[in-house]
C-alpha atoms as a PDB file:
ATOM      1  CA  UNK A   1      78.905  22.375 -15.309  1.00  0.00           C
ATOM      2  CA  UNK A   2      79.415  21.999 -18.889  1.00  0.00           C
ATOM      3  CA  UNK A   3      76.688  23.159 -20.509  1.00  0.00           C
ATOM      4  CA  UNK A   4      75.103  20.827 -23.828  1.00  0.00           C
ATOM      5  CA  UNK A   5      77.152  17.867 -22.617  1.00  0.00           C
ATOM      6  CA  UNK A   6      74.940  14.936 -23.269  1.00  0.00           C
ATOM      7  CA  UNK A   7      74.900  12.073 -20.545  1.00  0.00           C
ATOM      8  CA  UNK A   8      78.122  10.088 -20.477  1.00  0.00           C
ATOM      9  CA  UNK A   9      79.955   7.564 -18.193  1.00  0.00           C
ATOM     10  CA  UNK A  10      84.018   7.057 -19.282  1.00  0.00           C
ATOM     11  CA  UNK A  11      86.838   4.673 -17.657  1.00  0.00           C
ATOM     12  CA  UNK A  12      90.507   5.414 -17.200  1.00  0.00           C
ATOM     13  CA  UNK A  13      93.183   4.334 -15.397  1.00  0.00           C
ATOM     14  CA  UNK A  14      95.007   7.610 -13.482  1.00  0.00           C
ATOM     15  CA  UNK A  15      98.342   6.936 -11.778  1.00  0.00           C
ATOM     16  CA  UNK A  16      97.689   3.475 -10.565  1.00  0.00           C
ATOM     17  CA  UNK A  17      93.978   4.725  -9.823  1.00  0.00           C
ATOM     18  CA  UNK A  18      90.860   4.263 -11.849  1.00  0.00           C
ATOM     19  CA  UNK A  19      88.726   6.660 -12.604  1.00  0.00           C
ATOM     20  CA  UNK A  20      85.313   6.959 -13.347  1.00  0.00           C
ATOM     21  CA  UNK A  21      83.829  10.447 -14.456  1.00  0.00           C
ATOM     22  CA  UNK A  22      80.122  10.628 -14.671  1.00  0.00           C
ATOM     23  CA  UNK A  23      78.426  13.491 -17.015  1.00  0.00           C
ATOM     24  CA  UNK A  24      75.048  13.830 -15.878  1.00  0.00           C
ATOM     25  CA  UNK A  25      72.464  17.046 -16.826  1.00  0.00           C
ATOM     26  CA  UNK A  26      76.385  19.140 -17.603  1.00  0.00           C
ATOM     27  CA  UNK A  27      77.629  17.992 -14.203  1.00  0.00           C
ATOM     28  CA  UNK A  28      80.996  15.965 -13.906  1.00  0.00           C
ATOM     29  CA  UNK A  29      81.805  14.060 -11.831  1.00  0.00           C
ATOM     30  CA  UNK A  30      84.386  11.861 -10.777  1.00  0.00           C
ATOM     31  CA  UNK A  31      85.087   9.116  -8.700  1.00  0.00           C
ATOM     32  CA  UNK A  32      88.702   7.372  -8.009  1.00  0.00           C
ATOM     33  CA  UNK A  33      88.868   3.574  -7.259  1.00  0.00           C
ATOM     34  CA  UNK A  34      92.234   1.076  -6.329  1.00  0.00           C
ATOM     35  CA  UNK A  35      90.735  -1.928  -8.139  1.00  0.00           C
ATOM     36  CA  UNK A  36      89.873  -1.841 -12.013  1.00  0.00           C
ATOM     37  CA  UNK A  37      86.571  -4.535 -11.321  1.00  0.00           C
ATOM     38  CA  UNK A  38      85.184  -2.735  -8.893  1.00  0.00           C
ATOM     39  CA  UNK A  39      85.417   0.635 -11.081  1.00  0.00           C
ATOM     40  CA  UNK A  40      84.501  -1.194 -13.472  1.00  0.00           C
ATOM     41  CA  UNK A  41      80.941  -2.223 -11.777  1.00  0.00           C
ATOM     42  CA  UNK A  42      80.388   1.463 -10.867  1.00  0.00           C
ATOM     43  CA  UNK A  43      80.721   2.390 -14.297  1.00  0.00           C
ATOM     44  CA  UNK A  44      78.314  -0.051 -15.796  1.00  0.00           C
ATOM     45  CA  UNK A  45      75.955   0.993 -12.613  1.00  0.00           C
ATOM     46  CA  UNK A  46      75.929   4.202 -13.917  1.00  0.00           C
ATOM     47  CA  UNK A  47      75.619   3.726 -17.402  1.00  0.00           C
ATOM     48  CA  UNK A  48      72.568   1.696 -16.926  1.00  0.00           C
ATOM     49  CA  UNK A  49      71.336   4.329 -14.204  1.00  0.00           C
ATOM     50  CA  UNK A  50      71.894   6.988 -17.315  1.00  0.00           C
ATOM     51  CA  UNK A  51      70.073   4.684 -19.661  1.00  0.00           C
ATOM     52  CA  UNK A  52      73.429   4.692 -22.018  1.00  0.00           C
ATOM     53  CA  UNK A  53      74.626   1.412 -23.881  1.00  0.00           C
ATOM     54  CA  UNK A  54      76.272  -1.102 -21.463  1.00  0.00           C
ATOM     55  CA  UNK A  55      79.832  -2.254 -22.025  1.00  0.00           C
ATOM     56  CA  UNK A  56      79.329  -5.408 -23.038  1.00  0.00           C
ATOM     57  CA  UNK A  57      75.703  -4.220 -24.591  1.00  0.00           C
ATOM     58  CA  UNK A  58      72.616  -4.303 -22.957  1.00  0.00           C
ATOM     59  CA  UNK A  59      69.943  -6.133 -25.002  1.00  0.00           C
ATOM     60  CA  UNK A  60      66.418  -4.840 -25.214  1.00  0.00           C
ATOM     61  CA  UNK A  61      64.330  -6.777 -23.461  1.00  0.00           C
ATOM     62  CA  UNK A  62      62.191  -8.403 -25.992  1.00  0.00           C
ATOM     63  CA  UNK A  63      64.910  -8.550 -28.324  1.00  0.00           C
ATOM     64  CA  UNK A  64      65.524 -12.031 -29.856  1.00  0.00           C
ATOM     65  CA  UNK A  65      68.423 -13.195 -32.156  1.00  0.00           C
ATOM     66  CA  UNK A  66      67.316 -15.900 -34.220  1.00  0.00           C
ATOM     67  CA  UNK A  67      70.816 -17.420 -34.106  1.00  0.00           C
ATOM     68  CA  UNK A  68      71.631 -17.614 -30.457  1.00  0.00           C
ATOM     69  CA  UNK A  69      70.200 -21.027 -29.527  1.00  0.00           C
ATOM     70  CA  UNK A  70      68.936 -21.613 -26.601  1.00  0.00           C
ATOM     71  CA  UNK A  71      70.232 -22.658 -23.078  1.00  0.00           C
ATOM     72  CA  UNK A  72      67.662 -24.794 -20.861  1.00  0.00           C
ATOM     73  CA  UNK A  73      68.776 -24.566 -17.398  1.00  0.00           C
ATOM     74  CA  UNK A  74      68.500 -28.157 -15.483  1.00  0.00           C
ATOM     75  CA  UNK A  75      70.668 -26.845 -12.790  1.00  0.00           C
ATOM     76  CA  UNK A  76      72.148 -24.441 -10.920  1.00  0.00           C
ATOM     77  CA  UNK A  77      75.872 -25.684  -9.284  1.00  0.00           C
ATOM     78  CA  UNK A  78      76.453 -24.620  -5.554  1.00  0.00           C
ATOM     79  CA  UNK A  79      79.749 -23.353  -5.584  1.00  0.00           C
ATOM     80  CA  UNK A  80      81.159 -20.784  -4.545  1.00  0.00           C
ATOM     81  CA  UNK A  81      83.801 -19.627  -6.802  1.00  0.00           C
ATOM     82  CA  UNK A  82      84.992 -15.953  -7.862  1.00  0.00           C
ATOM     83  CA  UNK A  83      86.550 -14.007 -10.684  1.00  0.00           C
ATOM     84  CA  UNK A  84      88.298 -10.478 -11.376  1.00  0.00           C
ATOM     85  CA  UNK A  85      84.566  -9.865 -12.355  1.00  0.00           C
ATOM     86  CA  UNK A  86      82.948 -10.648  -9.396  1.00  0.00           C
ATOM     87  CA  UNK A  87      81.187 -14.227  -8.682  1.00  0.00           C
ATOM     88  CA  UNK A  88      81.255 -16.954 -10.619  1.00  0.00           C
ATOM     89  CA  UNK A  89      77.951 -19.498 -10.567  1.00  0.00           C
ATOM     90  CA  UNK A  90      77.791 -22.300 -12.866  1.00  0.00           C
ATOM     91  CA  UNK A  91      74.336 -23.555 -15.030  1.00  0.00           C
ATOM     92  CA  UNK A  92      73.898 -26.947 -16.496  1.00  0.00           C
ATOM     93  CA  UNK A  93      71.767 -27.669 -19.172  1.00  0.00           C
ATOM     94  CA  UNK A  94      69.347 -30.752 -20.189  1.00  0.00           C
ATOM     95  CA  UNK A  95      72.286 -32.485 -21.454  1.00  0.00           C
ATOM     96  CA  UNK A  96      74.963 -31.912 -19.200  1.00  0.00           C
ATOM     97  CA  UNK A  97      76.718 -29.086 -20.734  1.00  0.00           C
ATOM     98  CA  UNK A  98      78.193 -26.533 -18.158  1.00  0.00           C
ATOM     99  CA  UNK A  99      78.122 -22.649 -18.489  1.00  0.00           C
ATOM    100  CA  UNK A 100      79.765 -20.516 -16.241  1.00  0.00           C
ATOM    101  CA  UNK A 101      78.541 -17.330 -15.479  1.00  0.00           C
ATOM    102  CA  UNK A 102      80.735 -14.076 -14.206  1.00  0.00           C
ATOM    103  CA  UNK A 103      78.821 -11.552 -12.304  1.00  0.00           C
ATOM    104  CA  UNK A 104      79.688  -8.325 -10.956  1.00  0.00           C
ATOM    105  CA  UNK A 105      76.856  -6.969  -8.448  1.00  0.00           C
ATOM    106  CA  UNK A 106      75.459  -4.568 -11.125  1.00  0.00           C
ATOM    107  CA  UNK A 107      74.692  -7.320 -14.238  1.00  0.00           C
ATOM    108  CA  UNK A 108      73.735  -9.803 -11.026  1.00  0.00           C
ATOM    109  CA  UNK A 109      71.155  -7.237 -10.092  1.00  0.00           C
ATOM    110  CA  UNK A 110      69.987  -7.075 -13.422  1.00  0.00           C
ATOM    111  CA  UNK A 111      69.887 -10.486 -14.558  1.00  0.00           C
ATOM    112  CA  UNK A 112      67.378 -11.148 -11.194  1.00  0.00           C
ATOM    113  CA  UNK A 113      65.253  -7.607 -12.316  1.00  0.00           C
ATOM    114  CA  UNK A 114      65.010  -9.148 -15.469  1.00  0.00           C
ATOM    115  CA  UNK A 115      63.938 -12.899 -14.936  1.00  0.00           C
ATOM    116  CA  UNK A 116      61.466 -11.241 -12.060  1.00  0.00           C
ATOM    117  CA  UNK A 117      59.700  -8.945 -14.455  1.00  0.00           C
ATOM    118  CA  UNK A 118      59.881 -11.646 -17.319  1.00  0.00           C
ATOM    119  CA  UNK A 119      58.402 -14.267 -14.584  1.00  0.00           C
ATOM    120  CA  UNK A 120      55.469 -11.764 -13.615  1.00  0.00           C
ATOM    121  CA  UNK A 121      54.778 -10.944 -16.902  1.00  0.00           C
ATOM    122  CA  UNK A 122      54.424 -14.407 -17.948  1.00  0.00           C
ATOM    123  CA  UNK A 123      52.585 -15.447 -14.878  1.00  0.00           C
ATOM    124  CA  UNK A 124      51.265 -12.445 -13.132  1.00  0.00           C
ATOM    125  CA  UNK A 125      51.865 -11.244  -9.806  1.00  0.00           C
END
């Protein structure tokens, strides 16, 4: 226990290892892993589990930036392609332009909480 620790979720490589160490309520913990993406998901996992800022940040959900224009989706490609962060699934927009998007299983899980609640919220249950 360490006692007045506030919540915390840090990332560091240990011999070849990765390590994750989780402060929760003054209780560490830590948790090894061989491959940096997969630590990588846990960590992110557990900082949005803590309610801490996401590495890359987590928006607010009815944040808006005036500057970021917006990407229609016409399409989603069927392929079946993968990264070092997980899978890779590519959108096409109204005029042909091509995004790929890299998704680990915690920001995939996210991404699908958030269009649901955005969908139901829009259009009820």
């Amino acid at each position: 226990m360490v006692t007045g620790e506030p919540n915390d979720v840090r990332l560091k490589n240990v011999d070849g290892q990765w390590s994750v160490q989780v402060v929760e309520n003054g209780k560490v913990t830590r948790h090894l892993f061989n491959a940096k993406a997969v630590a990588e998901s846990y960590a992110e996992f557990q900082r949005i589990r803590l309610g801490l800022p996401g590495k890359p940040p987590i928006w607010e959900e009815n944040s808006v930036d005036e500057h970021t224009p917006d990407f229609i989706i016409n399409d989603v490609l069927d392929l079946a392609e993968y990264s070092d962060r997980g899978i890779v699934t590519t959108l096409v927009d109204t005029h042909g332009v091509r995004l790929r998007l890299h998704l680990t299983v915690v920001t995939s899980e996210l991404l699908c909480e958030r269009i649901a609640n955005a969908l139901e919220r829009r259009y009820g249950d």
